[in-house]
C-alpha atoms as a PDB file:
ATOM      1  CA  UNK A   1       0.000   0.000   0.000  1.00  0.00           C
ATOM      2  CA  UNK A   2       1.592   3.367  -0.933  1.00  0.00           C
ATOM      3  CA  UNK A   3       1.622   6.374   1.446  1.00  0.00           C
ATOM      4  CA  UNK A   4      -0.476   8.464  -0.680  1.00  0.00           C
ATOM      5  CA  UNK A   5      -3.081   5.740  -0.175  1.00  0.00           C
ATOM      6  CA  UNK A   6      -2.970   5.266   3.619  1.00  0.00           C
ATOM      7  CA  UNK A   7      -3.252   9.243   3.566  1.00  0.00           C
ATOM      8  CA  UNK A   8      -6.622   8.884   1.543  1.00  0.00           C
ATOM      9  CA  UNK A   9      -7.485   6.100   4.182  1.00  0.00           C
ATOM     10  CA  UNK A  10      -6.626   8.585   6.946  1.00  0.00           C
ATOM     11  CA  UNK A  11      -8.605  11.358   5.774  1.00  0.00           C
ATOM     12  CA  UNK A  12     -11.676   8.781   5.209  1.00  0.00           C
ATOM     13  CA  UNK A  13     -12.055   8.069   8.626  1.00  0.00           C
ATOM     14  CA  UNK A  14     -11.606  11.216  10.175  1.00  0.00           C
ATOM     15  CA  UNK A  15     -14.682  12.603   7.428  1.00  0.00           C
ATOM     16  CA  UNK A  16     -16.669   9.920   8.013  1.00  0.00           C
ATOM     17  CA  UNK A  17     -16.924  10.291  11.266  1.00  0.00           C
ATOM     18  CA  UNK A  18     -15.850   6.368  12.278  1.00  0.00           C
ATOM     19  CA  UNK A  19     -13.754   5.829  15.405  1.00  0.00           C
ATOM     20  CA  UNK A  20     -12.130   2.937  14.276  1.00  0.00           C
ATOM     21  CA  UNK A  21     -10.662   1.276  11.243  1.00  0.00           C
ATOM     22  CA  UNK A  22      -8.754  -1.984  10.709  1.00  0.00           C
ATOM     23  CA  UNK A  23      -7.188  -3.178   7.202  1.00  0.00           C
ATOM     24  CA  UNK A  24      -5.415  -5.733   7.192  1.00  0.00           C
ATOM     25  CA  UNK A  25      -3.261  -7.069   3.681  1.00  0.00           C
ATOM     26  CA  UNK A  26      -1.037  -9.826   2.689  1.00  0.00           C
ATOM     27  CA  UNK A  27       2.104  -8.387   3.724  1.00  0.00           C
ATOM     28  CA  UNK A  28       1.001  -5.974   6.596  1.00  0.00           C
ATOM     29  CA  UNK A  29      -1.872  -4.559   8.870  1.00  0.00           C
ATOM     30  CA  UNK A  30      -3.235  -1.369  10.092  1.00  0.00           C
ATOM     31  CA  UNK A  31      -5.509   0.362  12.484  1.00  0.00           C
ATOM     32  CA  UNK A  32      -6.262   3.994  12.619  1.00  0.00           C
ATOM     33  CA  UNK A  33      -8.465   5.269  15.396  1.00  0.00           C
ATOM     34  CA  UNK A  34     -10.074   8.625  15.522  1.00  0.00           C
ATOM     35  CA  UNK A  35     -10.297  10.029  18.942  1.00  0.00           C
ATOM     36  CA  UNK A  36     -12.848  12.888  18.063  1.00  0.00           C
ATOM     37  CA  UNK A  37     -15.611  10.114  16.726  1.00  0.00           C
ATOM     38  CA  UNK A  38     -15.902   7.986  19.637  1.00  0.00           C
ATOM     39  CA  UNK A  39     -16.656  10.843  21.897  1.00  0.00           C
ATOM     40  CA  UNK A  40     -19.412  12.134  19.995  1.00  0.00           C
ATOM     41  CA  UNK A  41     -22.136  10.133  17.841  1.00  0.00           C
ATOM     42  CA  UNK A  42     -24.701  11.484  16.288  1.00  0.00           C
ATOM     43  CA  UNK A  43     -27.507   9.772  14.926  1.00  0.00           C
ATOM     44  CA  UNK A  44     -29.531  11.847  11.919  1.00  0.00           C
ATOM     45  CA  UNK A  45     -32.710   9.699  11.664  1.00  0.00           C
ATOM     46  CA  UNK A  46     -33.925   9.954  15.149  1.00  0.00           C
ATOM     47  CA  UNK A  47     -33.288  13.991  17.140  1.00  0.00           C
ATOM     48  CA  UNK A  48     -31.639  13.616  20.585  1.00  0.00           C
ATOM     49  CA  UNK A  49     -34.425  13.678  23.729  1.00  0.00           C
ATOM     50  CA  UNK A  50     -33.156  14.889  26.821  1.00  0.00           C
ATOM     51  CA  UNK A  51     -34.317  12.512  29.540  1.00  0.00           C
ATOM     52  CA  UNK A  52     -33.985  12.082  33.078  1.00  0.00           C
ATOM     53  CA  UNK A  53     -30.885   9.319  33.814  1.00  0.00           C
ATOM     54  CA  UNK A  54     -33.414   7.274  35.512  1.00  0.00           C
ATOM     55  CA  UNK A  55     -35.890   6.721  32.462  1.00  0.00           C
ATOM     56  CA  UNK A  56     -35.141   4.622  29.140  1.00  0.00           C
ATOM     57  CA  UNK A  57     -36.009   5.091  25.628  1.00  0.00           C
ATOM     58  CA  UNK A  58     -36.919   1.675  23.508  1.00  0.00           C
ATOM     59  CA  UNK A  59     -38.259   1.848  20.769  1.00  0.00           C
ATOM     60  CA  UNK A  60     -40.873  -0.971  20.203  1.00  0.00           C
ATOM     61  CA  UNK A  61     -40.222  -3.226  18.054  1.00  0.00           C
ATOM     62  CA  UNK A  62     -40.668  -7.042  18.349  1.00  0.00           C
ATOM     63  CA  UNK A  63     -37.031  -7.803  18.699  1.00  0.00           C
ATOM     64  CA  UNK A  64     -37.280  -5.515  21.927  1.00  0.00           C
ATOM     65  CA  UNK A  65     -40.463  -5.874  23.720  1.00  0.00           C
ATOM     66  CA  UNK A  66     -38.512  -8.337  25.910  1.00  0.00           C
ATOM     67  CA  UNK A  67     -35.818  -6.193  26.518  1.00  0.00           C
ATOM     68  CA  UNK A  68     -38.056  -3.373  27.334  1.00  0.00           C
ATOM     69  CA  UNK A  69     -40.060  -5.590  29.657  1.00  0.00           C
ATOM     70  CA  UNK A  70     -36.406  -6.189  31.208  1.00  0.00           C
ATOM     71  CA  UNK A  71     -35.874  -2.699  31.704  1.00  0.00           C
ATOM     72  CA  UNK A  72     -38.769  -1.959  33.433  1.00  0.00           C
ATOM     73  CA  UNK A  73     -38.334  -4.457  35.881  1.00  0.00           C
ATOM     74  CA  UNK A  74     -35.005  -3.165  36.120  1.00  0.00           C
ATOM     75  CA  UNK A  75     -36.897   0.156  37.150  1.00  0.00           C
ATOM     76  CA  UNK A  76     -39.197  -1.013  39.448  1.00  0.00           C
ATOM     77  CA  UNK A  77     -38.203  -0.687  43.505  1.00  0.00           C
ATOM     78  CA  UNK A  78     -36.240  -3.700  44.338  1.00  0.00           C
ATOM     79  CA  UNK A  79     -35.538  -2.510  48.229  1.00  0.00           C
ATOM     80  CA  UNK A  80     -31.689  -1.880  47.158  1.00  0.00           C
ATOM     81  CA  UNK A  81     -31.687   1.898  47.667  1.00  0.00           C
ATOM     82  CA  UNK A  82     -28.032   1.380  46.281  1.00  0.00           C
ATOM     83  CA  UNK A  83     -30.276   0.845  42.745  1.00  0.00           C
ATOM     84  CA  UNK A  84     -30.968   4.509  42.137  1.00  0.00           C
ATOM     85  CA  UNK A  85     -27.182   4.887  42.575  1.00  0.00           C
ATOM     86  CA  UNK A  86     -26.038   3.193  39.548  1.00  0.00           C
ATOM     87  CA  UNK A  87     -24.987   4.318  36.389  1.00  0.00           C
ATOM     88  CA  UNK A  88     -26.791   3.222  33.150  1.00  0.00           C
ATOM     89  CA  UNK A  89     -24.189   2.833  30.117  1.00  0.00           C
ATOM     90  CA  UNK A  90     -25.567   3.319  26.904  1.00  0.00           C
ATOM     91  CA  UNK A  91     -25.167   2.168  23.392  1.00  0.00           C
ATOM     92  CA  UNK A  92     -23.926   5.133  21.484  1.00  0.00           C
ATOM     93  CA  UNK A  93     -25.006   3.859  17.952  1.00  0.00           C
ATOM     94  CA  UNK A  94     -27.236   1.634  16.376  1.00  0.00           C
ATOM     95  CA  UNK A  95     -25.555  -1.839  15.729  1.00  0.00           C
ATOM     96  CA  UNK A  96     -24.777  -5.875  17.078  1.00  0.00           C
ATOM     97  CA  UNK A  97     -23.512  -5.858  20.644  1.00  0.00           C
ATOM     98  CA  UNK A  98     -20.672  -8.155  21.113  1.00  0.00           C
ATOM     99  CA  UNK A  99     -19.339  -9.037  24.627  1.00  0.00           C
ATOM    100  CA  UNK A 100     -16.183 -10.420  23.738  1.00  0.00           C
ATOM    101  CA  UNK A 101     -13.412  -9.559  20.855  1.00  0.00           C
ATOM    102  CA  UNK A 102     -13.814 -12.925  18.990  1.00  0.00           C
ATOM    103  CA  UNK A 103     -14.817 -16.207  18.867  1.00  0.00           C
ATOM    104  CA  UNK A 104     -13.658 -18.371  21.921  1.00  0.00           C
ATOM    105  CA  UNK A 105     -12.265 -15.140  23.521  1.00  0.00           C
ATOM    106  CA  UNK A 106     -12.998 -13.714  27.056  1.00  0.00           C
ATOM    107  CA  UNK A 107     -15.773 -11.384  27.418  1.00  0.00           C
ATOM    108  CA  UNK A 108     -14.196  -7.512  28.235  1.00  0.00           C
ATOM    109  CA  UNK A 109     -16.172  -7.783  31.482  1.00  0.00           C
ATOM    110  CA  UNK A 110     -18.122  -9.586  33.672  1.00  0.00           C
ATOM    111  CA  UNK A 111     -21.084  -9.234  36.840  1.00  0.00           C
ATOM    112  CA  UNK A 112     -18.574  -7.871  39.382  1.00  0.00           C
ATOM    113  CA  UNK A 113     -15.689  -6.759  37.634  1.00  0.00           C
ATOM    114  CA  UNK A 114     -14.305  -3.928  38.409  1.00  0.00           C
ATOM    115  CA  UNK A 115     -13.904  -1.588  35.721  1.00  0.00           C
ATOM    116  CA  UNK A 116     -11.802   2.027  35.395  1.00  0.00           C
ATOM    117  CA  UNK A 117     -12.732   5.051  33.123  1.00  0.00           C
ATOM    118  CA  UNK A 118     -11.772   4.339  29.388  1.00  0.00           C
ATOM    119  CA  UNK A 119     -11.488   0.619  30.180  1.00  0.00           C
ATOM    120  CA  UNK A 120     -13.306  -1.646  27.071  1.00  0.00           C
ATOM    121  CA  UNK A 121     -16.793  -3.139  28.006  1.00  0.00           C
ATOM    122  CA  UNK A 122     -17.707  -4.515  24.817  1.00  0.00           C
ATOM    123  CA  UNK A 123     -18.248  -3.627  20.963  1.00  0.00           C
ATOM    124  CA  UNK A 124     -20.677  -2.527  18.590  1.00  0.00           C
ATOM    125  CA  UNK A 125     -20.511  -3.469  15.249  1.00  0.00           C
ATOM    126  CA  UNK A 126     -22.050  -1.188  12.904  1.00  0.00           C
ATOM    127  CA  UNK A 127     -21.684  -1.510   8.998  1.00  0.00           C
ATOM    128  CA  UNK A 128     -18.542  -4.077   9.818  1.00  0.00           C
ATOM    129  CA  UNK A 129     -16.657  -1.883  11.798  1.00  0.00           C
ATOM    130  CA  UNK A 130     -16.298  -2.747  14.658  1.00  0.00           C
ATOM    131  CA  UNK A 131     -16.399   0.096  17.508  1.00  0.00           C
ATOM    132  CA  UNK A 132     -15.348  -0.323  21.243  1.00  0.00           C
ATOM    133  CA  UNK A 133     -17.321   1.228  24.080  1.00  0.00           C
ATOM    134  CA  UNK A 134     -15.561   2.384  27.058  1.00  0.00           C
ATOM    135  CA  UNK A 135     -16.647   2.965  30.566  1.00  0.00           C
ATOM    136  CA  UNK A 136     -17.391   6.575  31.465  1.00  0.00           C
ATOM    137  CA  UNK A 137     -16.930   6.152  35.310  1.00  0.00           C
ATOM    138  CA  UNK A 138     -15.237   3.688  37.588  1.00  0.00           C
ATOM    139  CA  UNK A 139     -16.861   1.143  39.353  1.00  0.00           C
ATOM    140  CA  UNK A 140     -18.148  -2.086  39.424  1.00  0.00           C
ATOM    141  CA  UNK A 141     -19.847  -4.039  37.089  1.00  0.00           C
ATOM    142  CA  UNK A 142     -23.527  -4.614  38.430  1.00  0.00           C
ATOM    143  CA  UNK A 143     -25.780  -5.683  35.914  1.00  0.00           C
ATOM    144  CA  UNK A 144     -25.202  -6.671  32.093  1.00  0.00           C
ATOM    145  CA  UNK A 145     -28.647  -5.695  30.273  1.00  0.00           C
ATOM    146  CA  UNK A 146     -27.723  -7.292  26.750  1.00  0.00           C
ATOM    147  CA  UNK A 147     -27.328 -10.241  25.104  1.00  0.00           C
ATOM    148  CA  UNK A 148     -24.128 -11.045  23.182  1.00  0.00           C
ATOM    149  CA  UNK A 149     -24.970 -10.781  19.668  1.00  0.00           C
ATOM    150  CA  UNK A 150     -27.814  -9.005  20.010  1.00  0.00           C
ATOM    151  CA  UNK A 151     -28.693  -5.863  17.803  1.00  0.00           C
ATOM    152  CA  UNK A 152     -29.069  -2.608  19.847  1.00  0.00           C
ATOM    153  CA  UNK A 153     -30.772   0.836  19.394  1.00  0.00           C
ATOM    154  CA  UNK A 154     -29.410   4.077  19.727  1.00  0.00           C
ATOM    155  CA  UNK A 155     -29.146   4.799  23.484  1.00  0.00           C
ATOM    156  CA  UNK A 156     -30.579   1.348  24.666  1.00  0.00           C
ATOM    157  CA  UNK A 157     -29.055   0.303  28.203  1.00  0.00           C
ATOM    158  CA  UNK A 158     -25.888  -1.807  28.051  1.00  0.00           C
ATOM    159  CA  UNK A 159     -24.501  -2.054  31.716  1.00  0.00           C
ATOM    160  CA  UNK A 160     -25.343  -0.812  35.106  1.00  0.00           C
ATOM    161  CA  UNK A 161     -22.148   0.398  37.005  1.00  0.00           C
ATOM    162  CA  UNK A 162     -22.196   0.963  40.901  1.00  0.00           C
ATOM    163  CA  UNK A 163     -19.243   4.073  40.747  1.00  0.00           C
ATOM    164  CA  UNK A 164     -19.001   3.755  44.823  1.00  0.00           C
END
């Protein structure tokens, strides 16, 4: 691959607005990451609602009724007044949530874990790239709300951190 064509490459992702991109050729390999995407995703089709942390947006579909029937249960008093305490993190785009990096790999994280800001909790493939999500906050690990392999909405709940 010449320089002139890894520039191109370069300039594709940072347009495009993708965080990540891997290529990988006969004789070589490479991944270029753009900072600026990942911390900012917008989504055209559907206009950001400002909500209250404690509420959820699903759209209803019937792929999600279940997990929407999840996530109100979720909501629901459970007597842990450690519950309103935890932090809901969110699927920042519309793709296929994958716990682990491959096949026959270790999941990023499990119930329990604890986790630092920036650390990987999963990935979200979208259009075959494949995007990590980090943790905003420390904590632990309380609650996984998804599936692997399961396709998730803009903003649908991922994982339930206790930052204490």
């Amino acid at each position: 691959m010449k320089i002139n064509e890894i520039q191109n490459l370069i300039r594709f992702v940072a347009k495009s607005g993708v965080s990540e991109i891997e290529l990988e050729l006969k004789d070589f390999r490479i991944s270029i990451k753009n900072p600026s995407a990942s911390q900012e995703v917008r989504v055209v089709e559907a206009p950001a609602i400002t909500m209250p942390q404690q509420t959820v947006q699903v759209i209803q579909t019937a792929e999600t009724s279940t997990q929407q029937e999840t996530v109100e249960a979720e909501k629901k008093p459970s007597g842990n007044s450690n519950e309103a305490n935890y932090i809901t993190i969110k699927a920042p785009m519309i793709g296929t949530f994958y716990r682990t990096s491959g096949p026959g790999k270790p999941p990023f994280v499990n119930i329990g874990d604890t986790v630092k800001t920036g650390q990987t909790l999963c990935i979200i493939e979208a259009m075959k790239l494949f995007n990590e999500i980090e943790s905003e906050v420390s904590g632990k690990i309380v609650k996984i709300l998804m599936d692997d392999t399961n396709p998730v909405e803009y903003d649908s709940p991922l994982f339930l951190i206790d930052p204490s």
